[in-house]
N, C-alpha and C. Protein backbone atom coordinates (compact mmCIF):
# COMPACT_ATOMS: atom_id res chain seq x y z
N UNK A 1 0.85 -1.18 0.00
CA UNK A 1 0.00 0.00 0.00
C UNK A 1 0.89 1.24 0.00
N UNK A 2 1.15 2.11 -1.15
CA UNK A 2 1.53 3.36 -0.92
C UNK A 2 0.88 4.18 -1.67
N UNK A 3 1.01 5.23 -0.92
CA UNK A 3 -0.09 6.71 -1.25
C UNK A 3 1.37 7.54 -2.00
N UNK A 4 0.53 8.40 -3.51
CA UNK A 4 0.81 8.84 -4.14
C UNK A 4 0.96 10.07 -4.29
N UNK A 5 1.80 10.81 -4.80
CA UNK A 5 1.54 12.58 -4.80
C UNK A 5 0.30 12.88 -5.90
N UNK A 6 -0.01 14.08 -5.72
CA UNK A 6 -1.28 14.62 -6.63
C UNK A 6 -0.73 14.33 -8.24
N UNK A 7 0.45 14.75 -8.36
CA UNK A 7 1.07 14.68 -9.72
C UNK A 7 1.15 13.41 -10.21
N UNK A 8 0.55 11.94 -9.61
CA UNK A 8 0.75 11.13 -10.80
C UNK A 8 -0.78 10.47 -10.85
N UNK A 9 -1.82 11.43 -10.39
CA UNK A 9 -2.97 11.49 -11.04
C UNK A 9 -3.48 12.40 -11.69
N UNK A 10 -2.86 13.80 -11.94
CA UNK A 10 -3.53 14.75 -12.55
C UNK A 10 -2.03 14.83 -14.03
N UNK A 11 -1.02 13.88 -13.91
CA UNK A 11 -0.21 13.77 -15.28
C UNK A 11 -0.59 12.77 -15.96
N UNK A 12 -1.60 12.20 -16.13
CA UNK A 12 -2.72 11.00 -17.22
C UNK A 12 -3.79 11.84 -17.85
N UNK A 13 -3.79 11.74 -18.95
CA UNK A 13 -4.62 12.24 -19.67
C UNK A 13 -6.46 11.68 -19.26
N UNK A 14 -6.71 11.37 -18.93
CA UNK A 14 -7.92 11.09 -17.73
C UNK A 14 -8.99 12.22 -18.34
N UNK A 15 -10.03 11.12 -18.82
CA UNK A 15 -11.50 11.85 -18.95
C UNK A 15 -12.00 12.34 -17.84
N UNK A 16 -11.18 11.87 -16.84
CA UNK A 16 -12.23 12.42 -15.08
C UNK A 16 -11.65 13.96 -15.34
N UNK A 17 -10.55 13.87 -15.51
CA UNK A 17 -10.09 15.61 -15.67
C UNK A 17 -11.33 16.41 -15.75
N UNK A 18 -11.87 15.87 -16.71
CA UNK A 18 -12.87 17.13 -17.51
C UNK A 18 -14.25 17.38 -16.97
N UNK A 19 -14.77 16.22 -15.73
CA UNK A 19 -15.66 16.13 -15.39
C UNK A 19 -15.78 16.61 -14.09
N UNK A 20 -14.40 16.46 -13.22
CA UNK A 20 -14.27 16.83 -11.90
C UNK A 20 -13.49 18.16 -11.77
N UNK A 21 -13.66 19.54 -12.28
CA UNK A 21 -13.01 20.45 -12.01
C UNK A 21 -13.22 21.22 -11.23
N UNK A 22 -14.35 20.96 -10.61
CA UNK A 22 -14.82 21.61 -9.00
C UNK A 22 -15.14 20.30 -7.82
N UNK A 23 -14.54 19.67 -7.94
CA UNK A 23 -13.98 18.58 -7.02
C UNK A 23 -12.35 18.77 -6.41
N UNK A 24 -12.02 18.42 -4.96
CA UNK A 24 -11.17 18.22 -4.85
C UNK A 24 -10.24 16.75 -4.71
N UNK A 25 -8.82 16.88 -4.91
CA UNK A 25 -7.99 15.30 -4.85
C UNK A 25 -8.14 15.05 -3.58
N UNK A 26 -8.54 13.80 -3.00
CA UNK A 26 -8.03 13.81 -1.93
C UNK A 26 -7.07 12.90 -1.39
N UNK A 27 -7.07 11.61 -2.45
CA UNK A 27 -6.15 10.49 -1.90
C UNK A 27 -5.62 10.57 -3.60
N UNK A 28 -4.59 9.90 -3.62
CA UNK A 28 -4.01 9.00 -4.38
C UNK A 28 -3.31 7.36 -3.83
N UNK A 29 -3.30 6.52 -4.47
CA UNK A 29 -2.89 5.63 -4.11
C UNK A 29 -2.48 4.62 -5.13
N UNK A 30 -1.57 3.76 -5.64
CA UNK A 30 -1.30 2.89 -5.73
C UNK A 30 -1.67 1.62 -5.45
N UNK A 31 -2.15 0.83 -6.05
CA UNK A 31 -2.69 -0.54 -6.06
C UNK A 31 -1.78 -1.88 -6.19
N UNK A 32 -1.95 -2.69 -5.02
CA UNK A 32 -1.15 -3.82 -4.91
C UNK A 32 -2.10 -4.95 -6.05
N UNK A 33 -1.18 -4.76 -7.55
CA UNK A 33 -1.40 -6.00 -8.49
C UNK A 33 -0.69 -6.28 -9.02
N UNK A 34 0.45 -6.84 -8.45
CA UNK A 34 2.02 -7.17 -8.59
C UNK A 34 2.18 -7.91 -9.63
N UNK A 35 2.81 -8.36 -11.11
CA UNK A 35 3.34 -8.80 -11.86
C UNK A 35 2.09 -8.21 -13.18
N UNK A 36 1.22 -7.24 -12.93
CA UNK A 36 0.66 -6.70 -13.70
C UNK A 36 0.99 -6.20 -15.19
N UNK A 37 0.35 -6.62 -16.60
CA UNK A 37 0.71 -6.79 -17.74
C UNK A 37 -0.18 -5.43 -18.42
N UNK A 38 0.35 -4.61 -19.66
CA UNK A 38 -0.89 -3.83 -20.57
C UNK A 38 -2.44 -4.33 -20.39
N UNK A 39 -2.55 -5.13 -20.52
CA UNK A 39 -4.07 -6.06 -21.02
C UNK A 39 -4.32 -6.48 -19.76
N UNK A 40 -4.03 -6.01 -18.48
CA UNK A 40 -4.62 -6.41 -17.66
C UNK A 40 -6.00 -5.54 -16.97
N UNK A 41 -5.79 -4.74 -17.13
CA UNK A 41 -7.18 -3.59 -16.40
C UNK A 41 -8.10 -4.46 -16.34
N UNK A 42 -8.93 -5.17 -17.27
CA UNK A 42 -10.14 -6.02 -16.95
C UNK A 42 -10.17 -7.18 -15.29
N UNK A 43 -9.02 -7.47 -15.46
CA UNK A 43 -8.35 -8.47 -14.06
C UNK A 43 -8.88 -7.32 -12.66
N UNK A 44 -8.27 -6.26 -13.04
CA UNK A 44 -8.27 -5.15 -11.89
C UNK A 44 -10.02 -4.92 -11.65
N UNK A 45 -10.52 -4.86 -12.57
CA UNK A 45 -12.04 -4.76 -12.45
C UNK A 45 -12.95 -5.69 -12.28
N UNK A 46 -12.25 -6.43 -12.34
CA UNK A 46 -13.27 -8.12 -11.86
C UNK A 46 -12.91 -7.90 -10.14
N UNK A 47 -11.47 -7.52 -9.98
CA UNK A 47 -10.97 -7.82 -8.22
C UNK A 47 -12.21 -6.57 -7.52
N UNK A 48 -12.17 -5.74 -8.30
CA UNK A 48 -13.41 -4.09 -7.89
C UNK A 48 -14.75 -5.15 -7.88
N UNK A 49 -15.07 -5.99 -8.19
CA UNK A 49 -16.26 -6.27 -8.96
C UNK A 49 -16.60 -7.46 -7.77
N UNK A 50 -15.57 -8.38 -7.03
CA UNK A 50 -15.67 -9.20 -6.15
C UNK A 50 -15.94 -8.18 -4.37
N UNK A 51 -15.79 -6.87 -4.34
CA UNK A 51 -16.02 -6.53 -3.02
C UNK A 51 -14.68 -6.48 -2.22
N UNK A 52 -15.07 -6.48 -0.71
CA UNK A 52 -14.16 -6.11 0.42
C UNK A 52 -14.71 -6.25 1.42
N UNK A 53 -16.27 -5.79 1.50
CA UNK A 53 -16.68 -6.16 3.39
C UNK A 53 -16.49 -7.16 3.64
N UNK A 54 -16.64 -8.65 3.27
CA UNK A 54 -16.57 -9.47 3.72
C UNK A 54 -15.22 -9.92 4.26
N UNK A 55 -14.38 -9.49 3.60
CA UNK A 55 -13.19 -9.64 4.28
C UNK A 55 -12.41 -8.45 4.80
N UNK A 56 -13.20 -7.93 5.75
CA UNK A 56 -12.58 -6.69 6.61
C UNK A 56 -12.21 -6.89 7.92
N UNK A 57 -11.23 -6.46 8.54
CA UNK A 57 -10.69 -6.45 9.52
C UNK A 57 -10.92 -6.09 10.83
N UNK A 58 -11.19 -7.23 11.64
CA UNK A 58 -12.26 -6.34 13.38
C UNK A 58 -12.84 -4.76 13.09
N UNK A 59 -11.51 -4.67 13.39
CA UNK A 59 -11.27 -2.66 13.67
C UNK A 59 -12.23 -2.16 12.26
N UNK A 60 -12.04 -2.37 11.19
CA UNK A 60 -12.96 -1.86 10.10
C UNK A 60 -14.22 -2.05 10.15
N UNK A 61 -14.55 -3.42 10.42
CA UNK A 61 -16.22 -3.98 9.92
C UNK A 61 -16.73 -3.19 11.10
N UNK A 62 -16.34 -2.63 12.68
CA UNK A 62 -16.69 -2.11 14.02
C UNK A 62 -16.51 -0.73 13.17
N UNK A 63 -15.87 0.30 12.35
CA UNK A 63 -15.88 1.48 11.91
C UNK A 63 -16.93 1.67 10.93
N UNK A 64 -17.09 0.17 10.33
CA UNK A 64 -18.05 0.17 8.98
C UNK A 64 -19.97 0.27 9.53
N UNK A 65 -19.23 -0.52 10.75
CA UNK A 65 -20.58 -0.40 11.46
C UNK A 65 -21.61 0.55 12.47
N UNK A 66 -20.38 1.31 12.85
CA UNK A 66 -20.22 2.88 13.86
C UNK A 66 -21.00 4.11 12.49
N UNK A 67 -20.21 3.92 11.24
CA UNK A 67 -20.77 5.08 10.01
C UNK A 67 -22.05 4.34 9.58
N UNK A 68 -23.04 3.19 9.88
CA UNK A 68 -24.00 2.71 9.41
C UNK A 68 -25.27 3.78 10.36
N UNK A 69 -24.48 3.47 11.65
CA UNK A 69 -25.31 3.67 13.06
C UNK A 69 -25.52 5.28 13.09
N UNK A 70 -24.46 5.86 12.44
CA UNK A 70 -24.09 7.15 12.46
C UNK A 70 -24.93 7.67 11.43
N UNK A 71 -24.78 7.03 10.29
CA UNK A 71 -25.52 7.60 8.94
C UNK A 71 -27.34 7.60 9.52
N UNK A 72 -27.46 6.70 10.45
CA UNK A 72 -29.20 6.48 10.47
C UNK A 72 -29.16 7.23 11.30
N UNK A 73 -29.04 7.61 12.52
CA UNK A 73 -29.01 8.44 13.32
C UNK A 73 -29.04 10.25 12.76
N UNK A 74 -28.17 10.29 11.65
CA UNK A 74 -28.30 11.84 11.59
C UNK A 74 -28.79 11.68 10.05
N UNK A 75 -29.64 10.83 9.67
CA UNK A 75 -29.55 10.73 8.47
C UNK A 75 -28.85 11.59 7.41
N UNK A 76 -27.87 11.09 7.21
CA UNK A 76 -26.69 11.24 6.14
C UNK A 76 -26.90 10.36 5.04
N UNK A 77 -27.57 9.91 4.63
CA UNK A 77 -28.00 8.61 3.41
C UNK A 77 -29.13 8.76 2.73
N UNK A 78 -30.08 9.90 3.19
CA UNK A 78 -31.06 10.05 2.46
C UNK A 78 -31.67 10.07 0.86
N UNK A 79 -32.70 9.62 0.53
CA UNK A 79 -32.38 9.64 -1.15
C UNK A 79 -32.27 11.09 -1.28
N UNK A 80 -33.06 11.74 -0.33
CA UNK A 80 -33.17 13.10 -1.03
C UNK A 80 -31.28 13.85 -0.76
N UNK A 81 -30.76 13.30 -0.60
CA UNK A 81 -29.17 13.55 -0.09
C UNK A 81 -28.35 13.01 -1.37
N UNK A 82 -29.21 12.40 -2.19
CA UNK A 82 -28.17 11.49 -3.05
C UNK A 82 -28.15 11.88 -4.33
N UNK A 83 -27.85 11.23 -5.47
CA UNK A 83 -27.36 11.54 -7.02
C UNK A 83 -28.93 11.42 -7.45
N UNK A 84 -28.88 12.76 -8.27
CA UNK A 84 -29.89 13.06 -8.82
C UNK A 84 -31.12 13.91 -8.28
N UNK A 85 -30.58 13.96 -6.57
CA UNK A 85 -31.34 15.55 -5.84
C UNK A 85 -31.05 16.10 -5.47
N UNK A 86 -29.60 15.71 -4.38
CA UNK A 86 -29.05 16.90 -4.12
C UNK A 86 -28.38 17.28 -5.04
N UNK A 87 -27.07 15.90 -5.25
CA UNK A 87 -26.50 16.66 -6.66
C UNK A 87 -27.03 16.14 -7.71
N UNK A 88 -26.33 16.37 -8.83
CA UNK A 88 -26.41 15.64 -10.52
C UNK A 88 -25.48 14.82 -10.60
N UNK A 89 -25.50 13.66 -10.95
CA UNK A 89 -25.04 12.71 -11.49
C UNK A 89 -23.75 13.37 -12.46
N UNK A 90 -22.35 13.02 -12.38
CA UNK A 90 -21.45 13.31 -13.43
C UNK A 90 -21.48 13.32 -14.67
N UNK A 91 -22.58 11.24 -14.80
CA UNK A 91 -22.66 10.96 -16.08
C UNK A 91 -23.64 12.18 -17.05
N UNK A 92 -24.07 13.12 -16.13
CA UNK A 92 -24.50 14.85 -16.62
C UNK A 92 -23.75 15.18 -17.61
N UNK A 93 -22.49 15.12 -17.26
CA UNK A 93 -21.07 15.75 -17.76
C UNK A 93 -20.76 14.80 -19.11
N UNK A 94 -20.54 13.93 -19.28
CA UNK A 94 -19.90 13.09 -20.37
C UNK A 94 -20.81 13.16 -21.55
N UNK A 95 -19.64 12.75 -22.77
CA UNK A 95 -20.06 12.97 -23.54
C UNK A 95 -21.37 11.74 -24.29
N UNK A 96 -21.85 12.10 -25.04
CA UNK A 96 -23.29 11.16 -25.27
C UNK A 96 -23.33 10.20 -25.30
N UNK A 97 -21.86 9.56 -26.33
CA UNK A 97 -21.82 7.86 -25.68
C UNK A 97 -21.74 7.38 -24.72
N UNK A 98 -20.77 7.94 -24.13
CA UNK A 98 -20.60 7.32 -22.67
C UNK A 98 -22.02 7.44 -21.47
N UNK A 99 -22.79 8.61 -21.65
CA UNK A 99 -24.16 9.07 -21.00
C UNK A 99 -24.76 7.68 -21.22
N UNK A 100 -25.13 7.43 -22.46
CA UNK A 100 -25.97 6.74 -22.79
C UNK A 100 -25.84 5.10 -22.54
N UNK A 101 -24.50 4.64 -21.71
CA UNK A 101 -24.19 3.11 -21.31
C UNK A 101 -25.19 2.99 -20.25
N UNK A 102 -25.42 1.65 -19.77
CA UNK A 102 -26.31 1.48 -18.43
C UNK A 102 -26.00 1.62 -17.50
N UNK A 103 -26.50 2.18 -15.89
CA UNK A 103 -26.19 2.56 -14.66
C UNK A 103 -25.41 0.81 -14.54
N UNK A 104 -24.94 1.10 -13.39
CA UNK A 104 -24.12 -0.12 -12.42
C UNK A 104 -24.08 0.20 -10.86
N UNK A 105 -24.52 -0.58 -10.08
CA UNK A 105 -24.31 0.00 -8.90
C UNK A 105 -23.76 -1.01 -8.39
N UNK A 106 -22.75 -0.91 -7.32
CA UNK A 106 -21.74 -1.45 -6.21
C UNK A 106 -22.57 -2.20 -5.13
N UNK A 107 -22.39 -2.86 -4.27
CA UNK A 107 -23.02 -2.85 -3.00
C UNK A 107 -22.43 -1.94 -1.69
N UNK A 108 -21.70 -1.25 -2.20
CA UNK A 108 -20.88 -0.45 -1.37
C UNK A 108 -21.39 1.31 -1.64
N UNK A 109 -22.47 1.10 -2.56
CA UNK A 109 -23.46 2.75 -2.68
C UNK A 109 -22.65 3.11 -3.51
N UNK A 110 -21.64 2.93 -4.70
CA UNK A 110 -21.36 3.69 -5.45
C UNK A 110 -22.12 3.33 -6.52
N UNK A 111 -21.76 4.33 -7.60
CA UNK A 111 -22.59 4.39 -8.80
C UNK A 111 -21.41 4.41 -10.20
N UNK A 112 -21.92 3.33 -10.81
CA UNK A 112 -20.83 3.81 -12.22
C UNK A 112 -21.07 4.91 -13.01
N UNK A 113 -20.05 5.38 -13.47
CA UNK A 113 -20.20 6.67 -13.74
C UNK A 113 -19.53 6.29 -15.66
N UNK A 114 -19.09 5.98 -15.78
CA UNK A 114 -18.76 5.44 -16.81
C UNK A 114 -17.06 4.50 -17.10
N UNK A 115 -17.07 3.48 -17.74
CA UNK A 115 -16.00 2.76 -17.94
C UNK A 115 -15.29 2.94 -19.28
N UNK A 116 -13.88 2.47 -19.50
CA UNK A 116 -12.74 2.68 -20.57
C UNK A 116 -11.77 1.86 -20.35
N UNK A 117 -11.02 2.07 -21.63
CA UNK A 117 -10.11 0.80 -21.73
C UNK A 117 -9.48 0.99 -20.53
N UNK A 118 -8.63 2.11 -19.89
CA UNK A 118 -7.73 1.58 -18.71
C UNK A 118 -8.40 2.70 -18.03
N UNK A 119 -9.27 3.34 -17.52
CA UNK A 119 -10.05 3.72 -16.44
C UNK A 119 -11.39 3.61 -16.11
N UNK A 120 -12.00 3.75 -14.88
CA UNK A 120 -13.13 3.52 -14.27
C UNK A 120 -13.09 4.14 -13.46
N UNK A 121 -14.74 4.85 -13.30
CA UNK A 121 -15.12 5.86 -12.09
C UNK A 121 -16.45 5.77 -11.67
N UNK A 122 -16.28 5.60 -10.44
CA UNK A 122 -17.53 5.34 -9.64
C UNK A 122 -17.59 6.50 -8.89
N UNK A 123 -19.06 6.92 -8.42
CA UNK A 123 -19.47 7.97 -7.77
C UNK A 123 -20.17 7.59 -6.25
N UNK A 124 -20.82 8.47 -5.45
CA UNK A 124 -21.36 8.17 -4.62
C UNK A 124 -21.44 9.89 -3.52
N UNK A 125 -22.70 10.01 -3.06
CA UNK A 125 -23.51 11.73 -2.76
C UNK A 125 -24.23 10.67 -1.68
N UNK A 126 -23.95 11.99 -0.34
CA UNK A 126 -25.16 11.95 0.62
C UNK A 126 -25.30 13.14 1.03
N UNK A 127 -25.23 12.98 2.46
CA UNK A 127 -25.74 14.63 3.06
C UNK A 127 -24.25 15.44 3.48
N UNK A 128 -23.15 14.92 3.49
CA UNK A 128 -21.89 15.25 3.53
C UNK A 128 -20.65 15.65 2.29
N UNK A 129 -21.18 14.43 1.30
CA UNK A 129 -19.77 15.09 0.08
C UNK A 129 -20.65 14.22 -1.11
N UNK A 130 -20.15 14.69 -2.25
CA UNK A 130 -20.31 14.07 -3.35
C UNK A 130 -19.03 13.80 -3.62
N UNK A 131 -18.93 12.31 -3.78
CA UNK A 131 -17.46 11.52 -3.68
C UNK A 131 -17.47 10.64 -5.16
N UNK A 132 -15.64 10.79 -5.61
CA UNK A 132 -15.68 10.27 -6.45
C UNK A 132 -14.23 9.08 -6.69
N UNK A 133 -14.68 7.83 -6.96
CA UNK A 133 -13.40 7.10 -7.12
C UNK A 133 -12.97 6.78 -8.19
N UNK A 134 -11.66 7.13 -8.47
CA UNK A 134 -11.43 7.24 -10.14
C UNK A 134 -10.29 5.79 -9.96
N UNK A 135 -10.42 4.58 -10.79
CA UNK A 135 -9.62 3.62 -10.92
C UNK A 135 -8.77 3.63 -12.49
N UNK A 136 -7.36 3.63 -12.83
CA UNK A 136 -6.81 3.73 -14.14
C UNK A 136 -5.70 2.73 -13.75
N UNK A 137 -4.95 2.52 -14.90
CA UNK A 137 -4.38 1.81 -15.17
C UNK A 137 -3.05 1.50 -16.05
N UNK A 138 -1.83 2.29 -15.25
CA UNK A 138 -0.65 3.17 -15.93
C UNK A 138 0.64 2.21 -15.62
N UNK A 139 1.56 2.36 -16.35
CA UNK A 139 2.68 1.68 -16.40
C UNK A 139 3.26 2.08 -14.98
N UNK A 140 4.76 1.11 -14.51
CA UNK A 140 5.33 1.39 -12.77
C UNK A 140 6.41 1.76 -13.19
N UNK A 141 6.74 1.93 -14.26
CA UNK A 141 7.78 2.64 -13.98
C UNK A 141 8.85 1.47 -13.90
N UNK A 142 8.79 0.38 -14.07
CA UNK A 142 9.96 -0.87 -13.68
C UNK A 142 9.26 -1.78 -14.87
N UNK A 143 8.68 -1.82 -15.77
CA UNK A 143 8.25 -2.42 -17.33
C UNK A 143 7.21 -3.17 -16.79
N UNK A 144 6.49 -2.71 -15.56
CA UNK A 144 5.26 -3.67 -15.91
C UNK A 144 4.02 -2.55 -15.32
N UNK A 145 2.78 -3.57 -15.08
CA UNK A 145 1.82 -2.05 -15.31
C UNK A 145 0.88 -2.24 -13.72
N UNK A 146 0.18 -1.10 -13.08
CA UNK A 146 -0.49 -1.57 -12.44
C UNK A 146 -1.40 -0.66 -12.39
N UNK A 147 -2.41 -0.90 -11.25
CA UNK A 147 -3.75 0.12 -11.03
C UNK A 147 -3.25 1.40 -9.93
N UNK A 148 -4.18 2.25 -10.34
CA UNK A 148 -4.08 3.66 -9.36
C UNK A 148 -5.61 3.76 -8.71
N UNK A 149 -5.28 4.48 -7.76
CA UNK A 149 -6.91 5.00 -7.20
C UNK A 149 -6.57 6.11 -7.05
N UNK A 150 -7.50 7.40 -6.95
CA UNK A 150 -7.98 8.30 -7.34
C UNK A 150 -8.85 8.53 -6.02
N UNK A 151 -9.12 9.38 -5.13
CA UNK A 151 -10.40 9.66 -4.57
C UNK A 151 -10.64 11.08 -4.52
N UNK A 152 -11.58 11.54 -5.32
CA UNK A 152 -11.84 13.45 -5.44
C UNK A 152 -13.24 13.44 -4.42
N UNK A 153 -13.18 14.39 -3.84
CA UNK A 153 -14.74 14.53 -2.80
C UNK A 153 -14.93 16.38 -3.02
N UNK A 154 -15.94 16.66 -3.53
CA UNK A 154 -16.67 18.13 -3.13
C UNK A 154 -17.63 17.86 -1.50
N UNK A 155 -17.37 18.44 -0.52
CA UNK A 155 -17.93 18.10 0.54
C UNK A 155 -19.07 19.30 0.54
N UNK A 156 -19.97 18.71 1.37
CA UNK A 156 -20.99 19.66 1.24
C UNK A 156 -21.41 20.56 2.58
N UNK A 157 -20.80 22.07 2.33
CA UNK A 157 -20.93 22.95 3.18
C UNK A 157 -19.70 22.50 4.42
N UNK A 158 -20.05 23.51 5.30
CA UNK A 158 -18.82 22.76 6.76
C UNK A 158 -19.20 21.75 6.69
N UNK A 159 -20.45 21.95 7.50
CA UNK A 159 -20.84 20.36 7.96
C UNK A 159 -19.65 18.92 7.13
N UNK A 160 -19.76 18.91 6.25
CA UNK A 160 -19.43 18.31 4.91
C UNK A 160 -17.75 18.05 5.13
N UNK A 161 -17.50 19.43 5.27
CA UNK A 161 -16.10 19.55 5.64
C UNK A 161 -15.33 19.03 6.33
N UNK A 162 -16.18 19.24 7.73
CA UNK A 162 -15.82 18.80 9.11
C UNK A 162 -15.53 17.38 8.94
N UNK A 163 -16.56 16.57 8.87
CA UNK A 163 -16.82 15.13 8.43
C UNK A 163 -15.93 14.76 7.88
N UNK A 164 -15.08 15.28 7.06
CA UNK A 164 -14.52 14.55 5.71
C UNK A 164 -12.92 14.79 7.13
N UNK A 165 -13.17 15.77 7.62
CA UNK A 165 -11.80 16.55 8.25
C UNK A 165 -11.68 15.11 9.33
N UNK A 166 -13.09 14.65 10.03
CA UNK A 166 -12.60 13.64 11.23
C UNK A 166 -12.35 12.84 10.65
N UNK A 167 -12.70 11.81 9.52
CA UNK A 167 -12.90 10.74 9.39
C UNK A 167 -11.39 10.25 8.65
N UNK A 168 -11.36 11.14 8.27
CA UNK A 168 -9.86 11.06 7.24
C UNK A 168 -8.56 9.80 7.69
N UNK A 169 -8.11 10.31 9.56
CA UNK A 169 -7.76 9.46 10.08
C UNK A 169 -7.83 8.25 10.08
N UNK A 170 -9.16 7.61 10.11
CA UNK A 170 -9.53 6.28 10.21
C UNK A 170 -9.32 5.72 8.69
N UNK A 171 -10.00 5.71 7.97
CA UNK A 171 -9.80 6.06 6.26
C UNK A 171 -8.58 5.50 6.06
N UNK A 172 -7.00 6.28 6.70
CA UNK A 172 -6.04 6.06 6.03
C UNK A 172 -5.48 4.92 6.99
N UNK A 173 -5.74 4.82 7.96
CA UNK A 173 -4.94 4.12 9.09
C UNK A 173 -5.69 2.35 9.12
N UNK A 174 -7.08 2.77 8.92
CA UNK A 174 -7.66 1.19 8.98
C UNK A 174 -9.16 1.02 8.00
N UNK A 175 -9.61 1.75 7.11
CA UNK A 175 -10.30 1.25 6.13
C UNK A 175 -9.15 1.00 5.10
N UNK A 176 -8.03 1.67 4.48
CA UNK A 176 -7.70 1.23 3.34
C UNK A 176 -6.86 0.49 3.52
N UNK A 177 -5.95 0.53 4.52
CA UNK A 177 -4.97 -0.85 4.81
C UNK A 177 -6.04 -2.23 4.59
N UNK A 178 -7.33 -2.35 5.11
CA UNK A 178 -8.07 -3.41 5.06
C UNK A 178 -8.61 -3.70 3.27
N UNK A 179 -9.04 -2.48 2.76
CA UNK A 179 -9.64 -2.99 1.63
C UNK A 179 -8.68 -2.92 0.64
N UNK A 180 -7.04 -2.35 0.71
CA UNK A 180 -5.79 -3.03 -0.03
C UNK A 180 -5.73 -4.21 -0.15
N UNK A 181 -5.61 -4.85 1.10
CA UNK A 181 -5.37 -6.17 1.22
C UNK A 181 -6.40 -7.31 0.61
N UNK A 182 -7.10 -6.62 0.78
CA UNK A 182 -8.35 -7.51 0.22
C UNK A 182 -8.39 -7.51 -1.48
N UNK A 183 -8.28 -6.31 -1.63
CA UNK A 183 -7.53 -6.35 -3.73
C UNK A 183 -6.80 -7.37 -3.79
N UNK A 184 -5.32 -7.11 -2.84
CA UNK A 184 -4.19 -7.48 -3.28
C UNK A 184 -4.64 -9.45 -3.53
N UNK A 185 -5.71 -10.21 -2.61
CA UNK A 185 -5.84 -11.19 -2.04
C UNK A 185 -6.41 -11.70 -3.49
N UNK A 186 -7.61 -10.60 -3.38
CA UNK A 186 -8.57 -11.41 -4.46
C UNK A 186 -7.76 -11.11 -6.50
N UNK A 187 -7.09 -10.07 -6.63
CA UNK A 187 -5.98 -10.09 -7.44
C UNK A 187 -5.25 -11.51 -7.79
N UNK A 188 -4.28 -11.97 -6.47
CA UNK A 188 -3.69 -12.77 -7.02
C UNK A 188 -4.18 -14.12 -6.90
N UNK A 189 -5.35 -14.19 -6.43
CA UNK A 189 -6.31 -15.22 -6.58
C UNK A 189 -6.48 -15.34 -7.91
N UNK A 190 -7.49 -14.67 -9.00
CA UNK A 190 -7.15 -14.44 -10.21
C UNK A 190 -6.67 -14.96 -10.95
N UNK A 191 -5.47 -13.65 -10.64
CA UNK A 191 -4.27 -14.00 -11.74
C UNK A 191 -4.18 -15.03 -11.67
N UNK A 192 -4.01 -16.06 -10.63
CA UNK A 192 -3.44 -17.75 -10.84
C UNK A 192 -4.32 -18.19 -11.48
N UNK A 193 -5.48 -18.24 -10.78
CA UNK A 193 -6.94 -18.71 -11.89
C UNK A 193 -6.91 -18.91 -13.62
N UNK A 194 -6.57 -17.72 -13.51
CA UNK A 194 -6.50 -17.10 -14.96
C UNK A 194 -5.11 -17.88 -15.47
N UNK A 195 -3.83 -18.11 -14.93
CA UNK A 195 -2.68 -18.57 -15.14
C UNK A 195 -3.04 -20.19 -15.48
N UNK A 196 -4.06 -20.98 -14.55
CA UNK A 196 -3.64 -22.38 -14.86
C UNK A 196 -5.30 -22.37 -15.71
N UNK A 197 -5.62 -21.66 -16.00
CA UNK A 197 -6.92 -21.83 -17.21
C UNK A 197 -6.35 -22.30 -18.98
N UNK A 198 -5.05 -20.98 -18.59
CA UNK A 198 -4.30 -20.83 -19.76
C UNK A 198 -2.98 -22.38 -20.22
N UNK A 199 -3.01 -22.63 -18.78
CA UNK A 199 -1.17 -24.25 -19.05
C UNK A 199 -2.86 -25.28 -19.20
């Protein structure tokens, strides 16, 4: 797991560019998919496509479960909080082909926003931020290739702010260490899969 400077997500030519210019960066990160090839991005999106709660870590699934308790309590999850009332949907923004593919939704409340050969972006709006996760898929720099994450959030008002300001801590220290690992797991699960499909 290592976190990235702003500069090696905003130096990719990235359709999110054009869609998120009143959004801010807030994470970058690097993705554990070690021996990663050109033609792999689809691999990376099947591992997106298998999840993470289920394999989360005490301390997380007890944080995952504290922001459930939290969200009902001050309702922060409301539809009227979400894509398409409070805010607009990105896929607003893109251009007509891409508008016109079918929704996808996560079990984790995000929303596809649209897919490409080596990127993917999912969305997700409540009563705090309109959040966005941008997944691509760029060479390491050592001849082989791997995935990036991306996380841009417009928070909404302080309130919005604040929220994004506490939670941040936890976020970096024990949600993403947990749902790295869980890529990295179901990744090279995969890849082998995929390896003895092929001998």
């Amino acid at each position: 797991m290592r976190r990235l400077p702003a500069s090696a997500h905003a130096e990719h030519p990235w359709l999110v560019h054009e869609i998120t210019g009143d959004f801010v960066l807030e994470d970058v990160w690097a993705l554990p998919t070690p021996g990663g090839g050109p033609d792999d991005f689809p691999l990376l999106v099947s591992v997106l496509d298998t999840g993470f709660q289920r394999e989360m870590s005490a301390p997380a699934r007890l944080l995952w479960w504290l922001r459930e308790k939290l969200g009902s309590l001050l309702r922060l999850d409301q539809d009227s909080d979400g894509l398409g009332t409070r805010v607009q949907s990105l896929r607003d923004r893109l251009p007509a082909d891409l508008r016109a593919a079918p929704e996808a939704h996560q079990g984790t409340g995000f929303t596809l926003v649209y897919a490409q050969p080596h990127e993917r972006v999912y969305e997700i709006a409540n009563r705090t931020v309109h959040g966005v996760a941008h997944f691509g898929w760029v060479p390491d720099g050592h001849g082989a290739w791997r995935g990036q994450m991306a996380v841009l959030v417009k928070p909404n008002g302080r309130f919005g702010a604040a929220y994004m300001a506490f939670i941040k801590p936890f976020r970096h220290l024990v949600i993403y260490p947990t749902v790295m690992r869980s890529w990295e797991r179901n990744w090279r699960r995969l890849r082998a899969a995929r390896k003895n499909n092929e001998t």
